[in-house]
C-alpha atoms as a PDB file:
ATOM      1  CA  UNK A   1     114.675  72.982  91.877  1.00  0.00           C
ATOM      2  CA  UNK A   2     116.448  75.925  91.313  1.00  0.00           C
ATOM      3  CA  UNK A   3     114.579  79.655  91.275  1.00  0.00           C
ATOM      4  CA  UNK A   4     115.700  82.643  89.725  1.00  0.00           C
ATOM      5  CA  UNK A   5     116.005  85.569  91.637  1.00  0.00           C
ATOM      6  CA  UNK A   6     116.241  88.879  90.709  1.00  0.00           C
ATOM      7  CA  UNK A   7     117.798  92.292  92.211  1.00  0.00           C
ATOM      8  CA  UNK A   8     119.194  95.655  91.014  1.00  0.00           C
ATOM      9  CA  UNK A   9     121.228  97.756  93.546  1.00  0.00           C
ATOM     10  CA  UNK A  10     119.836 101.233  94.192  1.00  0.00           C
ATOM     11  CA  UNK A  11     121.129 104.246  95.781  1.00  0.00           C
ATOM     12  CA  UNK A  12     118.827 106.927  94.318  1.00  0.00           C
ATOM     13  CA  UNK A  13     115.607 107.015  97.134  1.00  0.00           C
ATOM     14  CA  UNK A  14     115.742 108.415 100.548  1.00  0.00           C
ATOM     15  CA  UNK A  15     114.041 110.010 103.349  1.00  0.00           C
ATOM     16  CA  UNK A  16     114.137 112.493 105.666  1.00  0.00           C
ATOM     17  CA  UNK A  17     112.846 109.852 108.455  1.00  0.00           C
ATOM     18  CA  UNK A  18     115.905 108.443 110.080  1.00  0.00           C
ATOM     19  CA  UNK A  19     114.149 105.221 110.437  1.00  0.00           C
ATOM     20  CA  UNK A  20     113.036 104.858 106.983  1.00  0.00           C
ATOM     21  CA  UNK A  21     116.671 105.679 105.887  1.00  0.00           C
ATOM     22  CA  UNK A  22     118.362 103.265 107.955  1.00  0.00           C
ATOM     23  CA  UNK A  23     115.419 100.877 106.164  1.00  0.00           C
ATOM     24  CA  UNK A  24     117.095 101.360 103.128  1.00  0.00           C
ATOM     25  CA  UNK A  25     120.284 101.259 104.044  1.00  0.00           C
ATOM     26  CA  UNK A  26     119.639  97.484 105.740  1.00  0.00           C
ATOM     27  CA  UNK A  27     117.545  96.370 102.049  1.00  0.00           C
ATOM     28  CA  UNK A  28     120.478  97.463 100.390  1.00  0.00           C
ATOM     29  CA  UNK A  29     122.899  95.475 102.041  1.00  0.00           C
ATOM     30  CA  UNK A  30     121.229  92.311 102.919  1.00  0.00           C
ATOM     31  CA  UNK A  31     121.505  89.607 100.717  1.00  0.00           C
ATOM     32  CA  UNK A  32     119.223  87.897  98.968  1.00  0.00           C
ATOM     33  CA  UNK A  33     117.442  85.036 101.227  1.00  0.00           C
ATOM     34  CA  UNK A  34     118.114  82.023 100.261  1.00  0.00           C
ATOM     35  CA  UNK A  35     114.775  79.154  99.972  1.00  0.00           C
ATOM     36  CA  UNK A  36     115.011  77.488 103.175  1.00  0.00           C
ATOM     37  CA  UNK A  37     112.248  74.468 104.609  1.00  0.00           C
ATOM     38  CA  UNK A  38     109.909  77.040 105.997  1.00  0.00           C
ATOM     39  CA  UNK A  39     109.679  78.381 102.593  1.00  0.00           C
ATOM     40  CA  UNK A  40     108.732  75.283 101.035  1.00  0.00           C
ATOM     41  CA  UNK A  41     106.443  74.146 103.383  1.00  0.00           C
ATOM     42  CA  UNK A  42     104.275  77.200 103.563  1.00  0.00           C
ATOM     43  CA  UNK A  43     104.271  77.128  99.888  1.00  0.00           C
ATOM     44  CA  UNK A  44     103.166  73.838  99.695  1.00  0.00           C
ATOM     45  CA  UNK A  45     100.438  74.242 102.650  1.00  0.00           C
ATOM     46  CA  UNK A  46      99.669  77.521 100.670  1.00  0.00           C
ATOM     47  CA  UNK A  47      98.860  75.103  96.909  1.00  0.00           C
ATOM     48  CA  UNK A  48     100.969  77.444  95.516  1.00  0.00           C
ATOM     49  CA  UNK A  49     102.202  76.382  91.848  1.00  0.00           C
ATOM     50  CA  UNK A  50     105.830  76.150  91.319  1.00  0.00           C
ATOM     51  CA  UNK A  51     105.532  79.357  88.833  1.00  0.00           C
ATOM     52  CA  UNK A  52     104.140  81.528  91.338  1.00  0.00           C
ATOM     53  CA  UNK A  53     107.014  80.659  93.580  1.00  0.00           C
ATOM     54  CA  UNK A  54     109.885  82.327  90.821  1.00  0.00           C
ATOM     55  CA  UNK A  55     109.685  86.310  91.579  1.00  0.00           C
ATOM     56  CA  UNK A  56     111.590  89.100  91.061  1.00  0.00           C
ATOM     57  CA  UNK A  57     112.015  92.518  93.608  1.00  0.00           C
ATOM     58  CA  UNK A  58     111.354  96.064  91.983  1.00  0.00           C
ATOM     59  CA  UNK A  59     114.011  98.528  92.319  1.00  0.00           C
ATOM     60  CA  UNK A  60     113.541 101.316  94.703  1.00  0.00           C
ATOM     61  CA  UNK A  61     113.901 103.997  92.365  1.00  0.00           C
ATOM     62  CA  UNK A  62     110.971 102.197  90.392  1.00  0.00           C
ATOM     63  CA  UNK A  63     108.653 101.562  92.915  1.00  0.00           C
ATOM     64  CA  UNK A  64     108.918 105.302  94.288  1.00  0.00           C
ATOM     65  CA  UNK A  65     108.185 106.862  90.573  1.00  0.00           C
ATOM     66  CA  UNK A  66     105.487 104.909  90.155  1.00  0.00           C
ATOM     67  CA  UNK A  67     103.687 105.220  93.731  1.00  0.00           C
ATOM     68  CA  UNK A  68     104.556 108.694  93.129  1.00  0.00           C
ATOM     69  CA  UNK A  69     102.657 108.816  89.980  1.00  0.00           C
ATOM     70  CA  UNK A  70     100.007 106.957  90.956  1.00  0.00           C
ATOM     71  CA  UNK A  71      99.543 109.918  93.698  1.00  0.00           C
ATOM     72  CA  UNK A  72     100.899 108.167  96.798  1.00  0.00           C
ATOM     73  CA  UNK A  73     101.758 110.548  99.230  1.00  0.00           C
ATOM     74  CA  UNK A  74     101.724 111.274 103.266  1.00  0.00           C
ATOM     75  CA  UNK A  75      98.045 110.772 103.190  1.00  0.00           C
ATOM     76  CA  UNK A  76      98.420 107.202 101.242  1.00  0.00           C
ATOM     77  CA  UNK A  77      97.762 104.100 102.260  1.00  0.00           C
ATOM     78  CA  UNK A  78      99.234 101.532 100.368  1.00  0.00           C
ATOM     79  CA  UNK A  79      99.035  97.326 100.638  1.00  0.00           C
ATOM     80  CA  UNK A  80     101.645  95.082  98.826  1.00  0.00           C
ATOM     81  CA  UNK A  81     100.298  91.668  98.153  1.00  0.00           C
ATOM     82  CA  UNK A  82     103.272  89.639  98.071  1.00  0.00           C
ATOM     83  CA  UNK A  83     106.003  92.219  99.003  1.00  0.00           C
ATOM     84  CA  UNK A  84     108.657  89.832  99.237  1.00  0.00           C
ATOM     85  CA  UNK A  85     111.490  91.630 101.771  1.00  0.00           C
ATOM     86  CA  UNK A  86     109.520  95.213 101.673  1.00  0.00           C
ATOM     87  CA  UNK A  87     111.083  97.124  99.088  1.00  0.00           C
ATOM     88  CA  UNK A  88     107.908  98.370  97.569  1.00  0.00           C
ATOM     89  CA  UNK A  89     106.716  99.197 100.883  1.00  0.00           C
ATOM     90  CA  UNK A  90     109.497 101.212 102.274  1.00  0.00           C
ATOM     91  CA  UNK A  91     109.241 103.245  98.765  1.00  0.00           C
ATOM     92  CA  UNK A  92     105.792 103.962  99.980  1.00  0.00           C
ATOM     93  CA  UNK A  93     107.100 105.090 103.529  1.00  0.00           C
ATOM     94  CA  UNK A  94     109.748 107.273 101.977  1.00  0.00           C
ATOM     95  CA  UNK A  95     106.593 109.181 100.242  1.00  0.00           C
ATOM     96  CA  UNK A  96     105.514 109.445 103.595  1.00  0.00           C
ATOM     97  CA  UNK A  97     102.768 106.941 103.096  1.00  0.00           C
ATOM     98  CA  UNK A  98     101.238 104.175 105.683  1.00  0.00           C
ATOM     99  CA  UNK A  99     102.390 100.912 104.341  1.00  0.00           C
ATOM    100  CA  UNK A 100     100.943  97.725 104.867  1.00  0.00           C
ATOM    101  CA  UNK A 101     101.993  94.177 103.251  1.00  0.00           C
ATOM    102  CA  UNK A 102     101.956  90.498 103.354  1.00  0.00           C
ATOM    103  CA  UNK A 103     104.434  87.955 102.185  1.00  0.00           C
ATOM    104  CA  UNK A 104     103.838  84.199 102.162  1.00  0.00           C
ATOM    105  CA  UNK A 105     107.243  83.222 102.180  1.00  0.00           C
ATOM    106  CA  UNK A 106     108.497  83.677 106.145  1.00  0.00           C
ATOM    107  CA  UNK A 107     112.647  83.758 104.707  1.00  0.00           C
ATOM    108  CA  UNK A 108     111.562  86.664 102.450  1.00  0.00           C
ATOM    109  CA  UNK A 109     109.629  88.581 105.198  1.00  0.00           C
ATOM    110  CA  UNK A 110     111.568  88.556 107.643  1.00  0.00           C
ATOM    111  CA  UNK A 111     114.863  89.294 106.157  1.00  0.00           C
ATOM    112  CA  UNK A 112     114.949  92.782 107.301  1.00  0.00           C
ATOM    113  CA  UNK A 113     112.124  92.145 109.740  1.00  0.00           C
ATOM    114  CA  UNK A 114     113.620  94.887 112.454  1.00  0.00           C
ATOM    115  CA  UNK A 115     114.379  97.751 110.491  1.00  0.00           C
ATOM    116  CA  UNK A 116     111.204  97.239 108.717  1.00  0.00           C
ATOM    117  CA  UNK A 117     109.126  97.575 111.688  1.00  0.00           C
ATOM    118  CA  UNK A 118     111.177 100.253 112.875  1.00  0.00           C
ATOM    119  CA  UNK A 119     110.417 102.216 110.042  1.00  0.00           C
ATOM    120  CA  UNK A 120     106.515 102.007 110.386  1.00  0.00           C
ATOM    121  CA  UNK A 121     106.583  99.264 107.667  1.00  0.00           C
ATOM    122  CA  UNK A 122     103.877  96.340 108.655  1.00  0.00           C
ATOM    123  CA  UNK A 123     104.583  93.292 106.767  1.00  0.00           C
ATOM    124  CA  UNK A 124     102.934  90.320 107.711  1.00  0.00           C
ATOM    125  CA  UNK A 125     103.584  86.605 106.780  1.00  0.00           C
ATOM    126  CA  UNK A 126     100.367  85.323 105.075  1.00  0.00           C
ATOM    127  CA  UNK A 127      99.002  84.538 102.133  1.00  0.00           C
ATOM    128  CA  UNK A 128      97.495  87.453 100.024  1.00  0.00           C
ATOM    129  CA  UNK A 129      94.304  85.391  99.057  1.00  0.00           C
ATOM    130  CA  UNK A 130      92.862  85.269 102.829  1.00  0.00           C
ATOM    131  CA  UNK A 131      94.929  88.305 104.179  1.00  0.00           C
ATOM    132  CA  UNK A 132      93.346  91.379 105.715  1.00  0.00           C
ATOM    133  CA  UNK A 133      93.329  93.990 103.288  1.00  0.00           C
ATOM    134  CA  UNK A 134      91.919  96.498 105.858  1.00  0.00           C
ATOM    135  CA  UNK A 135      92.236 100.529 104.406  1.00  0.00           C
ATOM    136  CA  UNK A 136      93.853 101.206 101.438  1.00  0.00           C
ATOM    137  CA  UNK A 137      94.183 103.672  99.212  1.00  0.00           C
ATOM    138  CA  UNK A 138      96.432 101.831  96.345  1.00  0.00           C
ATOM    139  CA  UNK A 139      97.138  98.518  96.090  1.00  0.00           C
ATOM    140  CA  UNK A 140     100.581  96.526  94.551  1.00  0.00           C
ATOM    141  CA  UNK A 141     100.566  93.642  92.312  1.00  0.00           C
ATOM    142  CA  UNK A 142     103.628  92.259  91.648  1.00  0.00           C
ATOM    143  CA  UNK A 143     101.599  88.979  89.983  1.00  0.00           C
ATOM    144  CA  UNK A 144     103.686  88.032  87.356  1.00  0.00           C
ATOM    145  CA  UNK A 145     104.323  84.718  87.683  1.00  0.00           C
ATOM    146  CA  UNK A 146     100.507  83.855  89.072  1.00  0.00           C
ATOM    147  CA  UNK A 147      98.296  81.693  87.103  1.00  0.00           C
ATOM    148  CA  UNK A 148      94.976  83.035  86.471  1.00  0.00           C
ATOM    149  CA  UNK A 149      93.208  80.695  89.130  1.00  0.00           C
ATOM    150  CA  UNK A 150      94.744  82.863  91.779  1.00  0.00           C
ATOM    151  CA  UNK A 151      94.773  86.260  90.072  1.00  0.00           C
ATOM    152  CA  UNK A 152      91.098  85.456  89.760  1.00  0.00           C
ATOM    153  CA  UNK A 153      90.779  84.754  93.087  1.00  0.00           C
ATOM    154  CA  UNK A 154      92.644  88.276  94.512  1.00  0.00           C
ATOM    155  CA  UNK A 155      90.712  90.022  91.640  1.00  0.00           C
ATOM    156  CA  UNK A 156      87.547  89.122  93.570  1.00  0.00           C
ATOM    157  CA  UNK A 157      88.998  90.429  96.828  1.00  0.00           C
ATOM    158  CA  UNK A 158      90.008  93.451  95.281  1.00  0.00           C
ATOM    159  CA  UNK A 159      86.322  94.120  93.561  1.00  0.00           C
ATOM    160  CA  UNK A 160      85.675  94.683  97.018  1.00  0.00           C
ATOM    161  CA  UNK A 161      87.715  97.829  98.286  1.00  0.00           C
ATOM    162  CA  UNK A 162      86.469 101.022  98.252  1.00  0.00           C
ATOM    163  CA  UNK A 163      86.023 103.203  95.388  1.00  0.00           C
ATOM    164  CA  UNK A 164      88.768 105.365  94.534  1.00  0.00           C
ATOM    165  CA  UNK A 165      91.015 102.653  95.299  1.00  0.00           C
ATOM    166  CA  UNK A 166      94.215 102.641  92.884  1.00  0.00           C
ATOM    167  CA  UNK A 167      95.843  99.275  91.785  1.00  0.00           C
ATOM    168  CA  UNK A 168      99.284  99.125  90.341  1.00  0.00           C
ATOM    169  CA  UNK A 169      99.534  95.815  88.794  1.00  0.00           C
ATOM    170  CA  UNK A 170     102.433  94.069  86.396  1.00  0.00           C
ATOM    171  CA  UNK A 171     101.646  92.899  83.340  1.00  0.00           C
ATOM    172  CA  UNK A 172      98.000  91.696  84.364  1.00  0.00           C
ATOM    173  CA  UNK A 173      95.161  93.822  84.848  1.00  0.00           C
ATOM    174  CA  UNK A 174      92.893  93.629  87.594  1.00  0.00           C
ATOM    175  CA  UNK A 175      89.437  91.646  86.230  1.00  0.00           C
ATOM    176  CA  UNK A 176      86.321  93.197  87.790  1.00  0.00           C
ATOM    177  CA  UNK A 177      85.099  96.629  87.938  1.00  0.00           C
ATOM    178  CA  UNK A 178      88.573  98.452  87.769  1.00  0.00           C
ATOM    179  CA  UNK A 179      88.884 101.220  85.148  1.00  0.00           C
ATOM    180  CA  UNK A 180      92.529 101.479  83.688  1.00  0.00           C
ATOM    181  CA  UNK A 181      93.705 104.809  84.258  1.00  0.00           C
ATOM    182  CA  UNK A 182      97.610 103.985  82.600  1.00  0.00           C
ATOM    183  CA  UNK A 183      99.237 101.231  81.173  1.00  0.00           C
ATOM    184  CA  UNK A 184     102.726 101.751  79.602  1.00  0.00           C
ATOM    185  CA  UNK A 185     105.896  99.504  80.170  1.00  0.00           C
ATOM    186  CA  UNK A 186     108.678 100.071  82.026  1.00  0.00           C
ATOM    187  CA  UNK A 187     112.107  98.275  82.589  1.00  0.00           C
ATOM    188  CA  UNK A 188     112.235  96.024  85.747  1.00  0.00           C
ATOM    189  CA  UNK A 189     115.440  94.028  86.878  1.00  0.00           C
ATOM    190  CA  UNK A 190     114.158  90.614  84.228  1.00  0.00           C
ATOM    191  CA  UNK A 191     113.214  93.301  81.346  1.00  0.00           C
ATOM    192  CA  UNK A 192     110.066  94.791  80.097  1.00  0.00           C
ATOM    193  CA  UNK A 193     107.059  94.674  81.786  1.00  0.00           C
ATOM    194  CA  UNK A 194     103.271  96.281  81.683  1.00  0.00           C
ATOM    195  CA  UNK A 195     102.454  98.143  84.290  1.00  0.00           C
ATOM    196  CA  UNK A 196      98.960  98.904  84.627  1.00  0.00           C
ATOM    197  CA  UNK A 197      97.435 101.494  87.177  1.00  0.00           C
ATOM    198  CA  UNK A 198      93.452 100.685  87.259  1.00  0.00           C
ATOM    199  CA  UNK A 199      90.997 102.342  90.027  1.00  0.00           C
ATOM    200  CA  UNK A 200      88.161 101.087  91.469  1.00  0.00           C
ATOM    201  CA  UNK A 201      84.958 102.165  89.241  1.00  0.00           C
ATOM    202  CA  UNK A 202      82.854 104.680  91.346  1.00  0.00           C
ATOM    203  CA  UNK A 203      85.334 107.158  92.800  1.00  0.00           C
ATOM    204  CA  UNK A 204      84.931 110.704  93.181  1.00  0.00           C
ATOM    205  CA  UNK A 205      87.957 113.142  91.962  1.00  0.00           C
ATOM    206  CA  UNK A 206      91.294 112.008  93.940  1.00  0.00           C
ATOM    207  CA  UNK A 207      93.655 114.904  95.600  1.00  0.00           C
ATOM    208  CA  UNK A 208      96.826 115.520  93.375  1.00  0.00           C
ATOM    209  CA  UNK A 209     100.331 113.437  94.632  1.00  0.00           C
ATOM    210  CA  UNK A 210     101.050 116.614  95.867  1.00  0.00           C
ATOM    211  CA  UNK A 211      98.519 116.941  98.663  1.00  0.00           C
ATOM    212  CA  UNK A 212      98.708 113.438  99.339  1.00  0.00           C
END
């Protein structure tokens, strides 16, 4: 079965960290990974539907605008459920955030697997359901293509971070007790899509993205 994939060049974000840079520089040249038999068979030992398996990756220049406006900053912490080859991530690090991910498929994770980790970038290979969510200060959910069985089942996990706790989601809202503090859509590499910043209910008044 063929899968779509989906990827937009970008040469707008930077940093002033040479290892973050040089990040960049190896996401923007490596190619796309192709689905190899690791893929499917941790898919498959994962009950993952054969929707959840078609994704897309989220420009740069997106990601960082809307970390940045969801007040990610050097004090950040942010977790990517699903991050694919890291892009959101190293958007995070160029903010000067801690970033922290997990990516079932082992083709996609690993793609750029050294100048990832160089870069301060953890990105694990595991499934976001059971993985360790640990600290976090905002949370990415790039859960398009999941049925609702499974965003049910990270909803739950979620319902369980801290107050304060900032979710950016695409096109589906966290269920639980999330407030939505923005929804508007934007233009992603496979068109228009919600995206939805919610916080966890309870929080007390969050620094600006400037002090962060």
């Amino acid at each position: 079965m063929v899968r779509p994939y989906f990827f937009a060049r970008d040469l707008v974000v930077t940093s002033p960290d040479p290892a973050v840079r040089a990040a960049l520089a190896a996401l923007r040249r490596a190619p796309m990974p192709a689905e190899r038999f690791e893929s499917v068979l941790a898919a498959r030992q994962a009950s993952l539907p054969p929707e959840a398996r078609i994704w897309g990756e989220t420009p740069l220049s997106v990601a960082y605008r809307l970390l940045r406006e969801a007040g990610v900053g050097p004090l950040s912490t942010v977790v990517d459920l699903g991050a694919g080859r890291g892009a959101v991530l190293l958007a995070a690090r160029a903010l000067g955030a801690t970033a922290r991910g997990c990516e079932l498929d082992p083709a996609r994770a690993r793609a750029i697997a050294g100048p990832l980790a160089a870069s301060g970038v953890a990105l694990d290979v595991a499934d976001a359901r059971t993985w360790e969510l640990g600290a976090a200060t905002h949370a990415w959910l790039s859960w398009v293509t999941w049925p609702p069985s499974m965003r049910a089942e990270l909803s739950a996990r979620l319902a369980l971070l801290p107050a304060g706790t900032r979710v950016l989601a695409l096109t589906w809202a966290p269920a639980g007790p999330f407030r939505i503090l923005d929804e508007r859509r934007r233009l992603l590499p496979w068109g228009w899509v919600d995206v939805i910043v919610a916080e966890r209910e309870g929080a007390a008044d969050r620094p600006s993205s400037s002090s962060r």
